[in-house]
PDB file of N, CA and C in Angstrom:
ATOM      1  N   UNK A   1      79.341 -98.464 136.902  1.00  0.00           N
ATOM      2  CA  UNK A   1      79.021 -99.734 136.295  1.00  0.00           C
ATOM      3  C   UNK A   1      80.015-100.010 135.166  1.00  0.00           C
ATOM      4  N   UNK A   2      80.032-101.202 135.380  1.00  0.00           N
ATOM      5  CA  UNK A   2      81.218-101.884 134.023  1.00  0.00           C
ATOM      6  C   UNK A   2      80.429-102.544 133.192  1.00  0.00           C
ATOM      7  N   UNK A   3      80.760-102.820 132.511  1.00  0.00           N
ATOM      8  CA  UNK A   3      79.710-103.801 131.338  1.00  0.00           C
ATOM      9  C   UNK A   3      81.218-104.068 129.792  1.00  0.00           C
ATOM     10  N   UNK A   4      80.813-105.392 129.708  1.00  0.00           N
ATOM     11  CA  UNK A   4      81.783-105.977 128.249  1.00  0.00           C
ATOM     12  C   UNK A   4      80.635-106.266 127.442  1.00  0.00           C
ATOM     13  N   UNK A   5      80.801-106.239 126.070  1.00  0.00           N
ATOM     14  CA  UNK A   5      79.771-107.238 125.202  1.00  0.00           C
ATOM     15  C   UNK A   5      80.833-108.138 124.627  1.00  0.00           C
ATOM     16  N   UNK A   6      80.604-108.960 124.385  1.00  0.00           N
ATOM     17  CA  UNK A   6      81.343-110.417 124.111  1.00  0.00           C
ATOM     18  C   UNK A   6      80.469-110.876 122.778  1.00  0.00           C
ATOM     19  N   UNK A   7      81.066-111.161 121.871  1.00  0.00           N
ATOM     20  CA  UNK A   7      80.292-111.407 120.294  1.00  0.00           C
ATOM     21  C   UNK A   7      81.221-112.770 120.132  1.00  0.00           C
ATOM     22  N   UNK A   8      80.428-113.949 119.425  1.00  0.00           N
ATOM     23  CA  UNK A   8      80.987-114.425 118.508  1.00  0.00           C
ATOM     24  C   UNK A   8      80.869-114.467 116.865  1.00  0.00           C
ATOM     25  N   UNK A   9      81.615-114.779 116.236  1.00  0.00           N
ATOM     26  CA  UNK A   9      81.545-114.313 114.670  1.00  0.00           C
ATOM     27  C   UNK A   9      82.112-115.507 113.943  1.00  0.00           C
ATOM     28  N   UNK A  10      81.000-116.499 112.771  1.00  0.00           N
ATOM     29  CA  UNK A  10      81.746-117.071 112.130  1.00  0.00           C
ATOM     30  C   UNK A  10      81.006-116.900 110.575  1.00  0.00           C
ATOM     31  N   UNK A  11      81.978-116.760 109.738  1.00  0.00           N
ATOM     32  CA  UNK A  11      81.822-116.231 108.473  1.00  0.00           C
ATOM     33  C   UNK A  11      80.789-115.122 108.135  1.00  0.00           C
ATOM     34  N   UNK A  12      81.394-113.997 108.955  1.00  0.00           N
ATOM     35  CA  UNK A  12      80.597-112.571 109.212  1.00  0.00           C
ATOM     36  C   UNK A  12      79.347-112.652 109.945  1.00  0.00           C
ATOM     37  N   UNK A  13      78.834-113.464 110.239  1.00  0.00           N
ATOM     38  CA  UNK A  13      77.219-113.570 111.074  1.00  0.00           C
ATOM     39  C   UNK A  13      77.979-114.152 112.153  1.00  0.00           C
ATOM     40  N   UNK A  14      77.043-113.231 113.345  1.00  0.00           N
ATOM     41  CA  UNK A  14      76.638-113.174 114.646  1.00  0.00           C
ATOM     42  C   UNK A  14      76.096-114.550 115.514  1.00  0.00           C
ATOM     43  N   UNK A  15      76.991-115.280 116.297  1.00  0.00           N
ATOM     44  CA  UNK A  15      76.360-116.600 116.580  1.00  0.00           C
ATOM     45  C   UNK A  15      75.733-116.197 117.691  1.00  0.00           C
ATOM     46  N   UNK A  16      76.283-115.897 118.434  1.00  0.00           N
ATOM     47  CA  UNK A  16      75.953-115.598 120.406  1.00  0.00           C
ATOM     48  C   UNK A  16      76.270-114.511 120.420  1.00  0.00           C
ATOM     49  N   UNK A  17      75.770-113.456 121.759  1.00  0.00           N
ATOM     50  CA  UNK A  17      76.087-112.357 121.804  1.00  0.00           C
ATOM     51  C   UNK A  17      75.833-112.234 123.579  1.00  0.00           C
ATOM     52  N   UNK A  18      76.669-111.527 124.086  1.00  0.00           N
ATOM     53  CA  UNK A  18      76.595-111.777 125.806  1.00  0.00           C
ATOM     54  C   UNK A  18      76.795-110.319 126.315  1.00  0.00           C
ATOM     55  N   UNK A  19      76.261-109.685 127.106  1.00  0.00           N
ATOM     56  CA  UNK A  19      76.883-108.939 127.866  1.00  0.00           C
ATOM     57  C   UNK A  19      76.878-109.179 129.259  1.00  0.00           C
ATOM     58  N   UNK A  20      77.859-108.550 130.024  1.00  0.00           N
ATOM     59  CA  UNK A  20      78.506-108.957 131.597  1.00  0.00           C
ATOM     60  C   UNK A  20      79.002-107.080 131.935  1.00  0.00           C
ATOM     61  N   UNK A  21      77.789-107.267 133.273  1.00  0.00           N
ATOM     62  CA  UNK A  21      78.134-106.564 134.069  1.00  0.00           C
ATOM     63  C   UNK A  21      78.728-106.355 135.392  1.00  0.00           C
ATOM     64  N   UNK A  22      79.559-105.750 135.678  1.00  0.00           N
ATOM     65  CA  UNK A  22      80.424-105.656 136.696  1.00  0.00           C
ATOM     66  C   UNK A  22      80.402-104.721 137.942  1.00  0.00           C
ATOM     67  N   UNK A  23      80.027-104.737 139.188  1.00  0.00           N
ATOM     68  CA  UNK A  23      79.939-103.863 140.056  1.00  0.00           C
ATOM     69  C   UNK A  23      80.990-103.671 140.862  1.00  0.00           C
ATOM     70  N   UNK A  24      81.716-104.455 140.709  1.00  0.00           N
ATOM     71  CA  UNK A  24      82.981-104.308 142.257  1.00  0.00           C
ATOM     72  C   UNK A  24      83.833-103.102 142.174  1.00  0.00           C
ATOM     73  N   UNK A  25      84.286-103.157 142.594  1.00  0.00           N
ATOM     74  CA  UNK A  25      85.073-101.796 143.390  1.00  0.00           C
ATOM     75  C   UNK A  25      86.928-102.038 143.025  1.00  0.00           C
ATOM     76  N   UNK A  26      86.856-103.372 141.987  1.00  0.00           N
ATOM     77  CA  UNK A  26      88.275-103.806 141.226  1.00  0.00           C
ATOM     78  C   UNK A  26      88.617-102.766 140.513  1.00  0.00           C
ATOM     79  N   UNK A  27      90.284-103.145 140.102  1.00  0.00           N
ATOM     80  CA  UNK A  27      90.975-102.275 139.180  1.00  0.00           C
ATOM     81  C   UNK A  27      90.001-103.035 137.915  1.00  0.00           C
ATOM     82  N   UNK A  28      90.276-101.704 136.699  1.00  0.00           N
ATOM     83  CA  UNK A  28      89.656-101.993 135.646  1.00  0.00           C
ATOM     84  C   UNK A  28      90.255-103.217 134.972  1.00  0.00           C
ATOM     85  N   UNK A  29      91.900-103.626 135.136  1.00  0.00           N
ATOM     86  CA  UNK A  29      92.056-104.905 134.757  1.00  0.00           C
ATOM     87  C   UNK A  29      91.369-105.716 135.322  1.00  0.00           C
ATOM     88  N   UNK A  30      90.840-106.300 136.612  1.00  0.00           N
ATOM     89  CA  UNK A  30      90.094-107.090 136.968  1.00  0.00           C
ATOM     90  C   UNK A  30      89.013-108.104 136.641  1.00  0.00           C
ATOM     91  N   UNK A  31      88.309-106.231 136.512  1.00  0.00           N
ATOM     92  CA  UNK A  31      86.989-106.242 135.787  1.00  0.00           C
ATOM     93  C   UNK A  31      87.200-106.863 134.665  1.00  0.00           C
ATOM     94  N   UNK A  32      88.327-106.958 133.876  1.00  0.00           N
ATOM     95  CA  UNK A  32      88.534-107.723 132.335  1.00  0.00           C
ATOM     96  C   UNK A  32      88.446-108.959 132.544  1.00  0.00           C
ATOM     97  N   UNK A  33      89.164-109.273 133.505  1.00  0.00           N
ATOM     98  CA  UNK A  33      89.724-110.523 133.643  1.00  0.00           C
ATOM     99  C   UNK A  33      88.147-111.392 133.871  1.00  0.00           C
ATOM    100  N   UNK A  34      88.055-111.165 135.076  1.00  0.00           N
ATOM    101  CA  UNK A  34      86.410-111.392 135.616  1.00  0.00           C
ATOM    102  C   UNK A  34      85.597-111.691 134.429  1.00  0.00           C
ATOM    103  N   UNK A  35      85.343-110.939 133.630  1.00  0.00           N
ATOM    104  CA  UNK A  35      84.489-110.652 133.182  1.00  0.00           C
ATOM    105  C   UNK A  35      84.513-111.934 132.019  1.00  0.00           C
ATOM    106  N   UNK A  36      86.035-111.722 130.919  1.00  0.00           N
ATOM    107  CA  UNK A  36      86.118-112.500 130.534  1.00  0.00           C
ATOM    108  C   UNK A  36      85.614-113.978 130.399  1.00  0.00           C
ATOM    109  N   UNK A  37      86.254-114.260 131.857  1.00  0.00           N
ATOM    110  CA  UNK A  37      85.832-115.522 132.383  1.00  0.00           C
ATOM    111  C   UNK A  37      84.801-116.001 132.629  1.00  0.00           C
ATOM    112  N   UNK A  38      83.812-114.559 132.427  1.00  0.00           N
ATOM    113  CA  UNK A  38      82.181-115.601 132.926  1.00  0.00           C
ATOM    114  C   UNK A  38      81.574-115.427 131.109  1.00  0.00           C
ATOM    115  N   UNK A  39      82.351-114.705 130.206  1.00  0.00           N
ATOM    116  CA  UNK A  39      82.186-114.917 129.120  1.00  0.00           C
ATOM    117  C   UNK A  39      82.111-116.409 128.726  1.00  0.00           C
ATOM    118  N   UNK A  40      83.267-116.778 128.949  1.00  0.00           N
ATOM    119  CA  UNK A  40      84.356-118.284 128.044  1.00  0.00           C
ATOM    120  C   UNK A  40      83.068-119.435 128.865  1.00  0.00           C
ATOM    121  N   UNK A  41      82.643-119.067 130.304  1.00  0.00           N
ATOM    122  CA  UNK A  41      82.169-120.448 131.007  1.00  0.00           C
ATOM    123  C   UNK A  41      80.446-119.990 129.987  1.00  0.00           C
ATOM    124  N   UNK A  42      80.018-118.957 129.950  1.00  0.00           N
ATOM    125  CA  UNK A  42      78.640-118.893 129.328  1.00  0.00           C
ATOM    126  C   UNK A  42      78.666-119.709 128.069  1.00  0.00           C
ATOM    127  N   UNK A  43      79.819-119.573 126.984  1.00  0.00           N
ATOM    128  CA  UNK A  43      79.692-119.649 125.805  1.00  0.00           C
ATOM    129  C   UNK A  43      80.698-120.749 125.503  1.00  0.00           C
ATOM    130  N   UNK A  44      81.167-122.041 126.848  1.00  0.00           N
ATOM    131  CA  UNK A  44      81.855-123.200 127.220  1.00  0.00           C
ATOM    132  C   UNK A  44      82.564-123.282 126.026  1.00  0.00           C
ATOM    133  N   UNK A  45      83.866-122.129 126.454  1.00  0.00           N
ATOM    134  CA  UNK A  45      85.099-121.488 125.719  1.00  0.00           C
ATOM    135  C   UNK A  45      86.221-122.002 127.144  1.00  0.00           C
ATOM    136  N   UNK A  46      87.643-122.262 126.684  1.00  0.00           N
ATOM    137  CA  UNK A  46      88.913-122.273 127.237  1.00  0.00           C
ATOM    138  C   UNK A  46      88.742-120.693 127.678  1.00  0.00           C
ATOM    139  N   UNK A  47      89.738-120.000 128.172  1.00  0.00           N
ATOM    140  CA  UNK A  47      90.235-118.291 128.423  1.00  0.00           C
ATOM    141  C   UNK A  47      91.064-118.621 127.136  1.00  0.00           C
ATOM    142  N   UNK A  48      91.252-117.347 126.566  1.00  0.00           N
ATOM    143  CA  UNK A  48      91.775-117.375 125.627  1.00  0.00           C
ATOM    144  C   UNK A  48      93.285-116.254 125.738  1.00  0.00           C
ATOM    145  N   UNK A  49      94.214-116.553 125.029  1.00  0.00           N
ATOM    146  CA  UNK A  49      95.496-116.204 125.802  1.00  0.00           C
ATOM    147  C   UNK A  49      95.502-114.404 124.877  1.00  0.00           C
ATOM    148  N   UNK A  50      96.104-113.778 125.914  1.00  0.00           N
ATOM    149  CA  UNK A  50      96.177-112.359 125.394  1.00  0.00           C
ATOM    150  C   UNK A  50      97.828-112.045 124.549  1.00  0.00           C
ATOM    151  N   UNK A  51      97.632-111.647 123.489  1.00  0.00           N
ATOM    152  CA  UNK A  51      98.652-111.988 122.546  1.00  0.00           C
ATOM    153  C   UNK A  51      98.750-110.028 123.142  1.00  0.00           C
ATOM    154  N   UNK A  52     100.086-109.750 122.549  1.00  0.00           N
ATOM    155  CA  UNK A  52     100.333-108.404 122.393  1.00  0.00           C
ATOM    156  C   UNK A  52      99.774-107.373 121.805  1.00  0.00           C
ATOM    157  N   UNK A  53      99.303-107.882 120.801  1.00  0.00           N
ATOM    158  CA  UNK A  53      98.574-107.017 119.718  1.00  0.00           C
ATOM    159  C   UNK A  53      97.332-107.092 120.574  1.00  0.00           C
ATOM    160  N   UNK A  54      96.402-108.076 120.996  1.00  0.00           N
ATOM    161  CA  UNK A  54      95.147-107.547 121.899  1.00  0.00           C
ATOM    162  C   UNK A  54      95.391-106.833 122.820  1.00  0.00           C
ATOM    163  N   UNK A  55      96.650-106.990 123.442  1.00  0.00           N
ATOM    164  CA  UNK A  55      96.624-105.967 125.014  1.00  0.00           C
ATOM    165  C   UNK A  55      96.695-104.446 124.095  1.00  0.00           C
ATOM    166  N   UNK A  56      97.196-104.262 123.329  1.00  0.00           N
ATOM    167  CA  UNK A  56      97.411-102.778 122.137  1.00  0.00           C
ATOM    168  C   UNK A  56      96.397-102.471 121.808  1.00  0.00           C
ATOM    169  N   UNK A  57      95.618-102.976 121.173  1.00  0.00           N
ATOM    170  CA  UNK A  57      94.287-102.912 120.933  1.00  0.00           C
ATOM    171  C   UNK A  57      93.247-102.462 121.633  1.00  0.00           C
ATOM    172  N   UNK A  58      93.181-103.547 123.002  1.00  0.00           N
ATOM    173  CA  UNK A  58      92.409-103.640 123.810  1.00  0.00           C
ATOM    174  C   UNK A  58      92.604-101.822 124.745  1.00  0.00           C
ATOM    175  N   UNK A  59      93.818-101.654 124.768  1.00  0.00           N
ATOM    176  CA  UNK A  59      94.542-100.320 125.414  1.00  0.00           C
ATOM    177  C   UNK A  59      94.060 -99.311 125.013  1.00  0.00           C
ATOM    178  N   UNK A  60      93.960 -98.802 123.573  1.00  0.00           N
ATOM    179  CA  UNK A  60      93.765 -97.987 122.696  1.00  0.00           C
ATOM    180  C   UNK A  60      92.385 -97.420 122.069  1.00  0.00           C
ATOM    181  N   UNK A  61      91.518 -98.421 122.308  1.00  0.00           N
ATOM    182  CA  UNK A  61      90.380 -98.761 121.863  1.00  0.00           C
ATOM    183  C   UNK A  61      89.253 -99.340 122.685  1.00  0.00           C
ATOM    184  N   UNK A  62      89.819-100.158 123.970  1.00  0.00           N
ATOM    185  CA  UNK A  62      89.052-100.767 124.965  1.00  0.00           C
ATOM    186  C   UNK A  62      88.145-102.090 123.892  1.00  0.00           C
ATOM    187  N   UNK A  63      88.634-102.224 123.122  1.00  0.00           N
ATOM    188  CA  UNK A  63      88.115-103.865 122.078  1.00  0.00           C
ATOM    189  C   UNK A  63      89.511-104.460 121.316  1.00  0.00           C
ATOM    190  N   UNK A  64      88.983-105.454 121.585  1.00  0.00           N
ATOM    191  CA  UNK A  64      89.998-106.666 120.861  1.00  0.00           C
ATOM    192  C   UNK A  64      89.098-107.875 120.319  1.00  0.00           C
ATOM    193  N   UNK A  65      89.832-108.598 119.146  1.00  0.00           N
ATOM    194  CA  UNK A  65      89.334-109.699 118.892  1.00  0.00           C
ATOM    195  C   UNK A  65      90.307-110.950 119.811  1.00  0.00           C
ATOM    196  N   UNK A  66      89.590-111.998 119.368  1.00  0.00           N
ATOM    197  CA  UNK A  66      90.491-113.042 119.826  1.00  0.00           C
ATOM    198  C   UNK A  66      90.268-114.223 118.756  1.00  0.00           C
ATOM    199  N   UNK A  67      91.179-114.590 118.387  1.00  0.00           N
ATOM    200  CA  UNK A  67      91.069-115.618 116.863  1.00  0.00           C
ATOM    201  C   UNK A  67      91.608-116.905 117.216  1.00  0.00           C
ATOM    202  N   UNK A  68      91.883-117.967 116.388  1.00  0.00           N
ATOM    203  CA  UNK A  68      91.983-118.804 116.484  1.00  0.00           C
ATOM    204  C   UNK A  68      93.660-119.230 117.366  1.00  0.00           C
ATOM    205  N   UNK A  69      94.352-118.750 116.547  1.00  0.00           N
ATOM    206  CA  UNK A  69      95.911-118.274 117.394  1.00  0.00           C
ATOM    207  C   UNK A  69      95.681-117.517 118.652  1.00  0.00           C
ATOM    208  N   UNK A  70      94.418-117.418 119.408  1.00  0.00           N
ATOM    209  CA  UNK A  70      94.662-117.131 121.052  1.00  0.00           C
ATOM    210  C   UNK A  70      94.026-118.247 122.062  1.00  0.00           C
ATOM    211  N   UNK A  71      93.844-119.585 120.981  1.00  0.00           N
ATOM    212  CA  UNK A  71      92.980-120.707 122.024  1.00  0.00           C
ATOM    213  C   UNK A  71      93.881-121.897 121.540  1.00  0.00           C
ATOM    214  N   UNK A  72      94.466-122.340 122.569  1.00  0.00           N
ATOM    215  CA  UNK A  72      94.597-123.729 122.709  1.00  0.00           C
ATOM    216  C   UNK A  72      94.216-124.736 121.681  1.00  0.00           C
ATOM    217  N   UNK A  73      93.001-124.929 121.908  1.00  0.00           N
ATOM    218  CA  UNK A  73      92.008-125.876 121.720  1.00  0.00           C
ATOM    219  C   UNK A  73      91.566-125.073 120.456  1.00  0.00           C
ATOM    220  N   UNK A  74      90.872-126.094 119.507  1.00  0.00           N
ATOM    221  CA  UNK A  74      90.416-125.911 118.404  1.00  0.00           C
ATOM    222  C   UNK A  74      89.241-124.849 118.401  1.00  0.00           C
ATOM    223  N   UNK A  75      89.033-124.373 117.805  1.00  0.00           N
ATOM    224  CA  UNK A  75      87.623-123.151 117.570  1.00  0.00           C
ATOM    225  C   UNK A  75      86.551-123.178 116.138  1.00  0.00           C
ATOM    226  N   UNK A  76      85.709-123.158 116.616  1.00  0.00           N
ATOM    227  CA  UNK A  76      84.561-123.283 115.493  1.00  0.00           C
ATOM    228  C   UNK A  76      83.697-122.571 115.252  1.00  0.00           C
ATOM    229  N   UNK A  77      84.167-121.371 115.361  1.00  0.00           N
ATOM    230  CA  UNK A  77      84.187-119.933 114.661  1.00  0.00           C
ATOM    231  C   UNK A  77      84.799-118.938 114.370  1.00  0.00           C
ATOM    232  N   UNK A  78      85.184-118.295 114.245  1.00  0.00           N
ATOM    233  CA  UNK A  78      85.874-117.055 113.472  1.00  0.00           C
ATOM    234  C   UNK A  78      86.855-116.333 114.742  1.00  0.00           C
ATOM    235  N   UNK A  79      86.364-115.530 115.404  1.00  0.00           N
ATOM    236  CA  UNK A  79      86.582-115.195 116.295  1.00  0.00           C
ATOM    237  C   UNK A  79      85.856-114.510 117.097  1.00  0.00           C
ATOM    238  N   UNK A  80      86.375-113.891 118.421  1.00  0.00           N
ATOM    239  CA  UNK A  80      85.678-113.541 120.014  1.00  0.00           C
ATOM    240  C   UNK A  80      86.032-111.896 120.133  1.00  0.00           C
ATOM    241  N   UNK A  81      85.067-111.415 119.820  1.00  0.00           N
ATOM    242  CA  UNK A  81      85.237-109.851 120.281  1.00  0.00           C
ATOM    243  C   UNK A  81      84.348-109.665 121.409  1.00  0.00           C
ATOM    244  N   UNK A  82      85.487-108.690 122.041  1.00  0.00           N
ATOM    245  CA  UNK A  82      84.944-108.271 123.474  1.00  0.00           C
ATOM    246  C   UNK A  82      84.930-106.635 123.166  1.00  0.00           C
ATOM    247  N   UNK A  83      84.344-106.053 123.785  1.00  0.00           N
ATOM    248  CA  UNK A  83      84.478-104.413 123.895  1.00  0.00           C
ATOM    249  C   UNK A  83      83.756-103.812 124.929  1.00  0.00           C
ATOM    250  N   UNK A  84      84.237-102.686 125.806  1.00  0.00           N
ATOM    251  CA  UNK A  84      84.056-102.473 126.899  1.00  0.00           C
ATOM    252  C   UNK A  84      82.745-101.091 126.563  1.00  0.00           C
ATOM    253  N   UNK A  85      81.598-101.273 126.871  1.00  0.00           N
ATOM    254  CA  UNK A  85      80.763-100.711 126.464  1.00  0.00           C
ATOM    255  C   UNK A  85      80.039 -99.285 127.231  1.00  0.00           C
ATOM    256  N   UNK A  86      80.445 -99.766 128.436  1.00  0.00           N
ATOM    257  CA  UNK A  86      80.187 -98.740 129.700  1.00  0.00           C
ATOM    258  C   UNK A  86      80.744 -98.545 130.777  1.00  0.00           C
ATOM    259  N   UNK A  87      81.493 -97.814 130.999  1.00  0.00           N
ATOM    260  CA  UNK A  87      82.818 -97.923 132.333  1.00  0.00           C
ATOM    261  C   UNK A  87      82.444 -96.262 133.213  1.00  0.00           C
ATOM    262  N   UNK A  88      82.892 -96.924 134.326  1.00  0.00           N
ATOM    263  CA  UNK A  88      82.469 -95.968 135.548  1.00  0.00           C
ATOM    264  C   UNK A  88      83.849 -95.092 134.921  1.00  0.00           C
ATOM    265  N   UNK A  89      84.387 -93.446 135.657  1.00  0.00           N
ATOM    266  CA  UNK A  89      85.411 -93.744 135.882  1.00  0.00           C
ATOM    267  C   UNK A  89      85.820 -92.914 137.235  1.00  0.00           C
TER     268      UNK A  89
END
């Protein structure tokens, strides 16, 4: 089983909080990707672009934030942490 928790954060408090679980039989990038995406449509977010420092992060640690400099479109909160909470391997 895969599982992300997906947080949003604006001025230190907790707005939404999501988790997404994953069963397929994908590479673990997949599962990110996927997963992501049913994040952004739950919480009617753009995808938000993966800067270098998140793929480092995300690598090292299996969590990243995502801030205002990874969306397009304006944001009206702080930022989007994801972290991978339970992974098969």
């Amino acid at each position: 089983m895969f599982r992300i928790w997906a947080k949003l954060f604006k001025n230190n408090h907790l707005l939404k909080d999501i988790v997404i679980t994953n069963d397929s039989d994908d590479t673990r990038t997949h599962k990110v990707f996927k997963s992501l995406t049913e994040i952004c449509l739950a919480f009617d977010l753009e995808n938000p672009l993966w800067l270098d420092s998140n793929i480092n992060e995300f690598k090292r640690i299996s969590k990243t934030r995502f801030t205002k400099d990874n969306f397009i479109e304006e944001i009206d909160f702080d930022y989007l942490e994801i972290q991978v909470i339970d992974e098969d391997f």
